[in-house]
Protein backbone atom coordinates (compact mmCIF):
# COMPACT_ATOMS: atom_id res chain seq x y z
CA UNK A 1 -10.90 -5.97 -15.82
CA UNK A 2 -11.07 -4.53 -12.23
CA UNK A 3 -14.28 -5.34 -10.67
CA UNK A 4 -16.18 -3.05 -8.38
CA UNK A 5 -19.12 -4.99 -7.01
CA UNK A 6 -18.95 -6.35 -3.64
CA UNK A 7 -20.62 -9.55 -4.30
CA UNK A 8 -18.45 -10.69 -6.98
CA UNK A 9 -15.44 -9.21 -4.83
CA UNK A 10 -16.32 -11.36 -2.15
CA UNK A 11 -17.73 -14.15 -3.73
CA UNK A 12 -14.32 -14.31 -5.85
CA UNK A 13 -12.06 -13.95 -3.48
CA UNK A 14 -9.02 -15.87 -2.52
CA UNK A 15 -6.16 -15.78 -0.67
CA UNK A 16 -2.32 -15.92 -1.62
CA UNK A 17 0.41 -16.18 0.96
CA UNK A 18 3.68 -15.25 -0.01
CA UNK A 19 6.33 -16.79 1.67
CA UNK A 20 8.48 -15.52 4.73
CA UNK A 21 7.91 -13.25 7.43
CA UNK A 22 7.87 -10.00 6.97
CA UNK A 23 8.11 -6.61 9.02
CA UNK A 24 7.23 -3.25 8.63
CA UNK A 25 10.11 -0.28 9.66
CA UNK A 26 10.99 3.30 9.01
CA UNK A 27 13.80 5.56 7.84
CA UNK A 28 13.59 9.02 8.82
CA UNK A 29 12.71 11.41 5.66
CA UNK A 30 16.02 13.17 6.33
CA UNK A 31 17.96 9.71 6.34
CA UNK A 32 16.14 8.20 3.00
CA UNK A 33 16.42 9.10 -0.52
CA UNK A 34 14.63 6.93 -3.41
CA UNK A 35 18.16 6.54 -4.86
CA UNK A 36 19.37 4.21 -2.06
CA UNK A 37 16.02 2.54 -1.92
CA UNK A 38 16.66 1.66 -5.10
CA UNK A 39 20.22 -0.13 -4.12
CA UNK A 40 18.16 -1.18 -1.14
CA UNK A 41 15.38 -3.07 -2.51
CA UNK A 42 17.34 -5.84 -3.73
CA UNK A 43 19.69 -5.98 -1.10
CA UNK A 44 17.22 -5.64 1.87
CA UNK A 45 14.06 -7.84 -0.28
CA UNK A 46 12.00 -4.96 0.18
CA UNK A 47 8.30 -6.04 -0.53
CA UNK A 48 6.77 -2.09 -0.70
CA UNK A 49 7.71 1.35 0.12
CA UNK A 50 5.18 3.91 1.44
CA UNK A 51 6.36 8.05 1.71
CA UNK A 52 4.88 9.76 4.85
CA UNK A 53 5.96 12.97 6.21
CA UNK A 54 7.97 11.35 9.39
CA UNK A 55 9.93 9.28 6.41
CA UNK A 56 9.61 6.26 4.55
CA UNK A 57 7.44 2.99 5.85
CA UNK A 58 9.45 0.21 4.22
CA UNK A 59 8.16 -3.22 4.73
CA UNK A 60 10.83 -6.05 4.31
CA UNK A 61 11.73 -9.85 4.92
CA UNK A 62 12.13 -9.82 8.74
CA UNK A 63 15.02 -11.07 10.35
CA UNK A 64 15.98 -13.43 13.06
CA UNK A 65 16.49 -11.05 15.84
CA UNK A 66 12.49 -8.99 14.61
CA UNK A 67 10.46 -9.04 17.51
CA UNK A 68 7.88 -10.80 17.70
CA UNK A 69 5.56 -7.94 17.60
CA UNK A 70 6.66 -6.73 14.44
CA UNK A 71 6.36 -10.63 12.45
CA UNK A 72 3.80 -10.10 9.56
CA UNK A 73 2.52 -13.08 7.20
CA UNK A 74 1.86 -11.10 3.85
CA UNK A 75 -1.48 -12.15 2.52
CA UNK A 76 -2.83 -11.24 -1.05
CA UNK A 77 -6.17 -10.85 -1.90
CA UNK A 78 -6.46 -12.69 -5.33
CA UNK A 79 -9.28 -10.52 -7.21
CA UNK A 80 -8.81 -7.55 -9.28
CA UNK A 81 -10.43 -4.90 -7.66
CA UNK A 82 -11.19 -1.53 -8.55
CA UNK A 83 -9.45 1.03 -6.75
CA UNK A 84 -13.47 2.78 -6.47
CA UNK A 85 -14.63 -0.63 -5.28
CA UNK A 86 -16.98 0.19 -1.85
CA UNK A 87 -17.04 -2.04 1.29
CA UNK A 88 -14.89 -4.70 0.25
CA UNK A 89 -11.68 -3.52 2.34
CA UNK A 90 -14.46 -3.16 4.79
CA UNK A 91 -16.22 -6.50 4.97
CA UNK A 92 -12.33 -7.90 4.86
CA UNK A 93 -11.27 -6.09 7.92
CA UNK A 94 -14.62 -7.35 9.74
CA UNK A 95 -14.24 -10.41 8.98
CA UNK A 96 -10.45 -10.26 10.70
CA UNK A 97 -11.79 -8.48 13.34
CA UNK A 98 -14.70 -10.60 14.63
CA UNK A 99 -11.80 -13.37 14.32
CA UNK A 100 -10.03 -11.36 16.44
CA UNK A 101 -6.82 -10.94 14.46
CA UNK A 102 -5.45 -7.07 13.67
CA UNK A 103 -4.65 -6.57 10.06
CA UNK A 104 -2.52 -3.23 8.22
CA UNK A 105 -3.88 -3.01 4.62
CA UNK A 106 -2.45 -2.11 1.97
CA UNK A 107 -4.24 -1.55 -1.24
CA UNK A 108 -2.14 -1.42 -5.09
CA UNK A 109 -3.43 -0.93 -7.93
CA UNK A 110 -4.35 -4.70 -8.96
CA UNK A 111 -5.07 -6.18 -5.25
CA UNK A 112 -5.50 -5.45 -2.04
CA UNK A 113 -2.45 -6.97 0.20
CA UNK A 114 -2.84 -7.43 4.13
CA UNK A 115 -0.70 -8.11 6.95
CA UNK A 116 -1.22 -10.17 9.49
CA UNK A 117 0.24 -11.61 12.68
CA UNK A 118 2.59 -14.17 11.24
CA UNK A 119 1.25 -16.78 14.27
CA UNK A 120 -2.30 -16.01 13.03
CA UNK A 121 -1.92 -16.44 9.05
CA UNK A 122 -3.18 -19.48 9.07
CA UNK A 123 -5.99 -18.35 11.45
CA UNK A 124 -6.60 -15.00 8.83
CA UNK A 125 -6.71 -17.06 5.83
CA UNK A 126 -9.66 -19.11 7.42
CA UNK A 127 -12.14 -16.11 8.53
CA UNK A 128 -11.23 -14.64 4.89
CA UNK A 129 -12.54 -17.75 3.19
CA UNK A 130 -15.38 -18.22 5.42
CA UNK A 131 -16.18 -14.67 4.17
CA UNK A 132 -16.05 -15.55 0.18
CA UNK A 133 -17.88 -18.51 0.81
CA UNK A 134 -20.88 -16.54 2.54
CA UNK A 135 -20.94 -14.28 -0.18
């Protein structure tokens, strides 16, 4: 059951990080159509989609020639929370922050997913269990 109290949340929390680098790109919403995403997915190992209005966000397994800029570790937050939990996304991103590291959230419907610089994973997945162990 999804759980929507912050304590628990934090106190709970733990950290998977799925293997690979990843990076985040876009294809213009007159270039995309869910069809070849479809044929894409597989072929491309994209992790999510996300529709805007400019086009399609796609995050995918980066390659060897991804800047360096745009190198993501892909870190999963391991409790089931509600999608009407308050503060937890919160008290996450503060905990990043006061380490210093920048973080793009993502939230699904079982867990929150973050991602972080790929040199500072290791970095991340310290401040976030310093955070569920304060809890």
């Amino acid at each position: 059951m999804a759980e929507r109290d912050l304590k628990t949340l934090l106190s709970s929390l733990k950290v998977k990080h799925h293997e690979g680098v990843w990076r985040f790109e876009t294809i213009p919403a007159e270039a995309s159509s869910w069809a070849d995403l479809v044929t894409l997915q597989t072929a491309r190992d994209i992790a999510m989609l996300f529709r805007e209005d400019e086009g399609l966000t796609v995050i995918l397994r980066a390659e060897t020639d991804t800047p360096a800029d745009n190198q993501w570790a892909w870190l999963q937050l391991s409790v089931y929370s509600d999608l009407q939990a308050v503060g937890f996304l919160a008290a996450v991103s503060n905990a990043l922050s006061d380490a210093g590291i920048p973080c793009n959230a993502v939230a699904a419907y079982h867990h929150d997913h973050l991602f972080v610089p790929a040199d500072k994973a290791e970095a991340a997945i310290a401040a976030l269990e310093g955070l569920a162990a304060s809890a």
